[in-house]
N, C-alpha and C. Protein backbone atom coordinates (compact mmCIF):
# COMPACT_ATOMS: atom_id res chain seq x y z
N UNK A 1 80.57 106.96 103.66
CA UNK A 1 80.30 105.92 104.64
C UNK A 1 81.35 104.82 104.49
N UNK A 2 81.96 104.29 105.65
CA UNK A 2 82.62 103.64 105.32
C UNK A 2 82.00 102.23 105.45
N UNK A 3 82.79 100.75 105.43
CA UNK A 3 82.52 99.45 105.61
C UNK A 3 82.90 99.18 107.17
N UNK A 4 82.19 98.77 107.97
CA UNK A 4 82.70 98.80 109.33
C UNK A 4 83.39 97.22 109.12
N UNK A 5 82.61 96.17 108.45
CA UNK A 5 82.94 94.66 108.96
C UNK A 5 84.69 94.80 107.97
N UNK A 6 84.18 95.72 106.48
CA UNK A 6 86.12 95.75 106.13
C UNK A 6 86.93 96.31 106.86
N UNK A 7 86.39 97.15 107.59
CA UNK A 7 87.39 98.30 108.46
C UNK A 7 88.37 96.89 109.35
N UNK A 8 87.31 96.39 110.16
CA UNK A 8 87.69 95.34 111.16
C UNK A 8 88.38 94.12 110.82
N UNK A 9 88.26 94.02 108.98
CA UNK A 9 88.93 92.64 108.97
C UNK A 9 90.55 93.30 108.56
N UNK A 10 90.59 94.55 108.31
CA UNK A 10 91.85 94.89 107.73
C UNK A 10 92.42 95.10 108.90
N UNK A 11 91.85 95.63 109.99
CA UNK A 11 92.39 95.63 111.12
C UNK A 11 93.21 94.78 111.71
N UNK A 12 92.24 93.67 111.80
CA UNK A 12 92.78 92.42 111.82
C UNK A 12 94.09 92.02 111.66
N UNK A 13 93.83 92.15 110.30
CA UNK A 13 95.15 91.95 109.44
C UNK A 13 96.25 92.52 110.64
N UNK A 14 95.91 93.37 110.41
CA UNK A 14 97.49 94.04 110.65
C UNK A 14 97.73 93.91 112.64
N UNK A 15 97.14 93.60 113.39
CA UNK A 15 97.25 92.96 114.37
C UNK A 15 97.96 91.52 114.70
N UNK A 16 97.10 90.43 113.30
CA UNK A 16 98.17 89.74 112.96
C UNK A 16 99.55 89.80 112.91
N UNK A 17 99.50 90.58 111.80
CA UNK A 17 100.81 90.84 111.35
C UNK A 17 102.18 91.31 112.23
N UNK A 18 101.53 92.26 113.45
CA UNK A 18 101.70 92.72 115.08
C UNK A 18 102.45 91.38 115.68
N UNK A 19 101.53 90.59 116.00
CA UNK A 19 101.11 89.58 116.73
C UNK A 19 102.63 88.69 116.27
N UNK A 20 102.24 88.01 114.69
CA UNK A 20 103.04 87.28 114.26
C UNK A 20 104.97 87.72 113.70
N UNK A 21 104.60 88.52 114.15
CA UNK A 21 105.78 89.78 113.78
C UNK A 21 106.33 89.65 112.32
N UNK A 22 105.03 89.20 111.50
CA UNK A 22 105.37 88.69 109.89
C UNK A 22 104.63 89.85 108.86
N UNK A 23 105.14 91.00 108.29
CA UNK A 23 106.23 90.91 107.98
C UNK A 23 106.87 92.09 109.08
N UNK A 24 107.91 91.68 110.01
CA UNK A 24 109.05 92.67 111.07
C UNK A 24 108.46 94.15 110.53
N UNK A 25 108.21 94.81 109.71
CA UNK A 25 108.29 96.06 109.48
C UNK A 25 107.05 96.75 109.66
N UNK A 26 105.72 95.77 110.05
CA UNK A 26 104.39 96.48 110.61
C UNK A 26 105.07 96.76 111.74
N UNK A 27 105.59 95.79 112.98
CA UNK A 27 105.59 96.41 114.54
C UNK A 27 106.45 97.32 114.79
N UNK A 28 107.29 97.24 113.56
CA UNK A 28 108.58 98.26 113.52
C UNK A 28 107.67 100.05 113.32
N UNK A 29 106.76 99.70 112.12
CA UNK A 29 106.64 101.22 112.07
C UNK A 29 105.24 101.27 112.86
N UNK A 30 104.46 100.61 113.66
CA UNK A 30 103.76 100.89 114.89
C UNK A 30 104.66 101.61 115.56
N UNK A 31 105.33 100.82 115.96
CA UNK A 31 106.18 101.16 117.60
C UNK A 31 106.90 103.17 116.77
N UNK A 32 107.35 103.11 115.60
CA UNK A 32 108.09 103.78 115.24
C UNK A 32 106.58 105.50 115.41
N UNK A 33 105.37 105.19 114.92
CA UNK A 33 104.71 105.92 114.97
C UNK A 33 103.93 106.32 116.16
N UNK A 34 104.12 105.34 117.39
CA UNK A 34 103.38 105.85 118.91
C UNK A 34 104.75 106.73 118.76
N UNK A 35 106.15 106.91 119.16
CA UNK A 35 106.74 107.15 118.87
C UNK A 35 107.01 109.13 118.57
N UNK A 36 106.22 108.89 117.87
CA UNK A 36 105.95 110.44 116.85
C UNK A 36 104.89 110.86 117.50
N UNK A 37 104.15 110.49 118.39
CA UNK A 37 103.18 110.93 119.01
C UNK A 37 101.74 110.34 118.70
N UNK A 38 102.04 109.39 117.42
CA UNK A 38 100.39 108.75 117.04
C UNK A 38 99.86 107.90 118.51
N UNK A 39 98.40 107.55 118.78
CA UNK A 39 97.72 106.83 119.67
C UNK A 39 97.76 105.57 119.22
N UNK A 40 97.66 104.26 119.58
CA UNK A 40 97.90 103.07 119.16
C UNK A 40 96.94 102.87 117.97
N UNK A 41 96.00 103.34 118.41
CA UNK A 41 94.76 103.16 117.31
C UNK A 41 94.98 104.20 115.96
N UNK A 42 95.56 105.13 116.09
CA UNK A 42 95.43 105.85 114.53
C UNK A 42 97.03 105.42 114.31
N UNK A 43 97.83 104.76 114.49
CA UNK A 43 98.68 104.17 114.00
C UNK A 43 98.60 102.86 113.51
N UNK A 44 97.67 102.19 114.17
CA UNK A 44 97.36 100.63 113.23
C UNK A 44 95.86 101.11 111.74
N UNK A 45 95.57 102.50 112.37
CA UNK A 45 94.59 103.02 110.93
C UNK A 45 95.80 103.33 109.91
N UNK A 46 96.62 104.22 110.46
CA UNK A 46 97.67 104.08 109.03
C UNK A 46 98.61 103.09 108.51
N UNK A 47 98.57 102.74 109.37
CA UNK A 47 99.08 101.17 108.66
C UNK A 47 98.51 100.24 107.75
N UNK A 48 97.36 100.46 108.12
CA UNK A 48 95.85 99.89 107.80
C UNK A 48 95.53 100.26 105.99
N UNK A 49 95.93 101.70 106.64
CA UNK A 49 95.20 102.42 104.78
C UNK A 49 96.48 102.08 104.09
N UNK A 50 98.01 101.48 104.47
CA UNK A 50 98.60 101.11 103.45
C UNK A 50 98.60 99.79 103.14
N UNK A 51 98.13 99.36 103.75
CA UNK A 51 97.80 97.54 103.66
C UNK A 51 96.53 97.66 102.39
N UNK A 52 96.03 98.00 102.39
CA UNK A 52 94.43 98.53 101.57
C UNK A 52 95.04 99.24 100.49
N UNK A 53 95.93 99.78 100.22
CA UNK A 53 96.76 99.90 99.02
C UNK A 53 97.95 99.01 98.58
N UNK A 54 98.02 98.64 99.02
CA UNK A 54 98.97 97.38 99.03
C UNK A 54 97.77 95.66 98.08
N UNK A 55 96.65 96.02 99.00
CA UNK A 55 95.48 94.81 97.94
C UNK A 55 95.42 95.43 97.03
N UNK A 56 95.00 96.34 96.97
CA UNK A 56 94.34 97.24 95.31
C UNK A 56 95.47 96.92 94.60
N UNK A 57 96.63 97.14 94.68
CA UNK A 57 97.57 97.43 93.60
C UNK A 57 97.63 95.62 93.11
N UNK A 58 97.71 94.37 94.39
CA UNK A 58 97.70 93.63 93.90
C UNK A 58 96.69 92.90 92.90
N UNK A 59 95.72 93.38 93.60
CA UNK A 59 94.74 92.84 92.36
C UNK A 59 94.22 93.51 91.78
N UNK A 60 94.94 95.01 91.32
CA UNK A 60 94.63 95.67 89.95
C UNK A 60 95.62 95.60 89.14
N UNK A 61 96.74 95.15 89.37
CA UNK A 61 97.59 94.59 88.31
C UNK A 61 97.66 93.04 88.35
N UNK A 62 97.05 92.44 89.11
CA UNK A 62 97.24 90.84 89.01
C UNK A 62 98.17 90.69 89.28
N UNK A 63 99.13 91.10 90.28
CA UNK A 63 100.49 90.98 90.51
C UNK A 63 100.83 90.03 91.44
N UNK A 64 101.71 89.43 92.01
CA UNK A 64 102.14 88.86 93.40
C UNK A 64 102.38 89.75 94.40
N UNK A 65 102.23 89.95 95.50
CA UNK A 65 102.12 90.64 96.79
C UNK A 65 103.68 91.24 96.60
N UNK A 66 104.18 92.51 96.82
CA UNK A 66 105.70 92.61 97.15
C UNK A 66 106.01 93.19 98.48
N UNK A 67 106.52 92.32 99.39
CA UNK A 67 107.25 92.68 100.46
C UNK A 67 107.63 93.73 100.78
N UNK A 68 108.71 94.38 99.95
CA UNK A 68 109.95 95.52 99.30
C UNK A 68 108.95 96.84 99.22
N UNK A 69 108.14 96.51 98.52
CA UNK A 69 106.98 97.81 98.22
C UNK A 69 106.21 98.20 99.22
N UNK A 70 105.88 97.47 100.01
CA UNK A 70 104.79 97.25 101.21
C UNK A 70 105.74 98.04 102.12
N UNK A 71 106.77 97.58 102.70
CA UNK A 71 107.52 97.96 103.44
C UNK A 71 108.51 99.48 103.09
N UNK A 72 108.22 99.73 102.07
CA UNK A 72 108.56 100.62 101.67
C UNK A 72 107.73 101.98 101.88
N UNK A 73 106.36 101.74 101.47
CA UNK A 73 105.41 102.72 102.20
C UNK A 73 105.25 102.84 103.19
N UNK A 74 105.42 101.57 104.20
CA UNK A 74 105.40 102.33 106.00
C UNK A 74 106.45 102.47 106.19
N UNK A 75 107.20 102.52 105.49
CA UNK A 75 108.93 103.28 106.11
C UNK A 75 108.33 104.99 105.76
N UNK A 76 107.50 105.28 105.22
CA UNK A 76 107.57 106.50 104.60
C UNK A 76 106.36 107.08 105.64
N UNK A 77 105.79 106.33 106.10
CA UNK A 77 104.42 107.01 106.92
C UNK A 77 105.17 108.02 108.01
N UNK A 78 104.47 109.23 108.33
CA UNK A 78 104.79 110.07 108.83
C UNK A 78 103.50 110.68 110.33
């Protein structure tokens, strides 16, 4: 089962992120994945599930957020 109200705030997120074009490399690999044939919506879900690995890692190592890394996994989404 999933969390519907987390589903929607991560969503969020990354609509933001759309929106504010901060950081350039969400709308880049949206646009890059309609693209490949994804639907708008299962392309902001994969974007989504790397944003959601992107928190975990930060606050399972207590780390600072990295840009470089983040952007590095949706360069890789397929």
């Amino acid at each position: 089962m999933t969390n519907q109200n987390l589903k929607r705030t991560i969503l969020a997120t990354v609509d933001n992120q759309i929106r504010e074009n901060n950081p350039p490399i969400t709308r880049t690999t949206l646009e890059r994945l309609k693209k490949l044939g994804y639907t708008e919506k299962i392309a902001k879900e994969k974007i989504a599930a790397v944003l959601i690995e992107e928190i975990y890692d930060v606050m399972k190592n207590n780390a600072p957020y990295d840009e470089e890394r983040y952007s590095k996994k949706l360069r890789s989404l397929k």
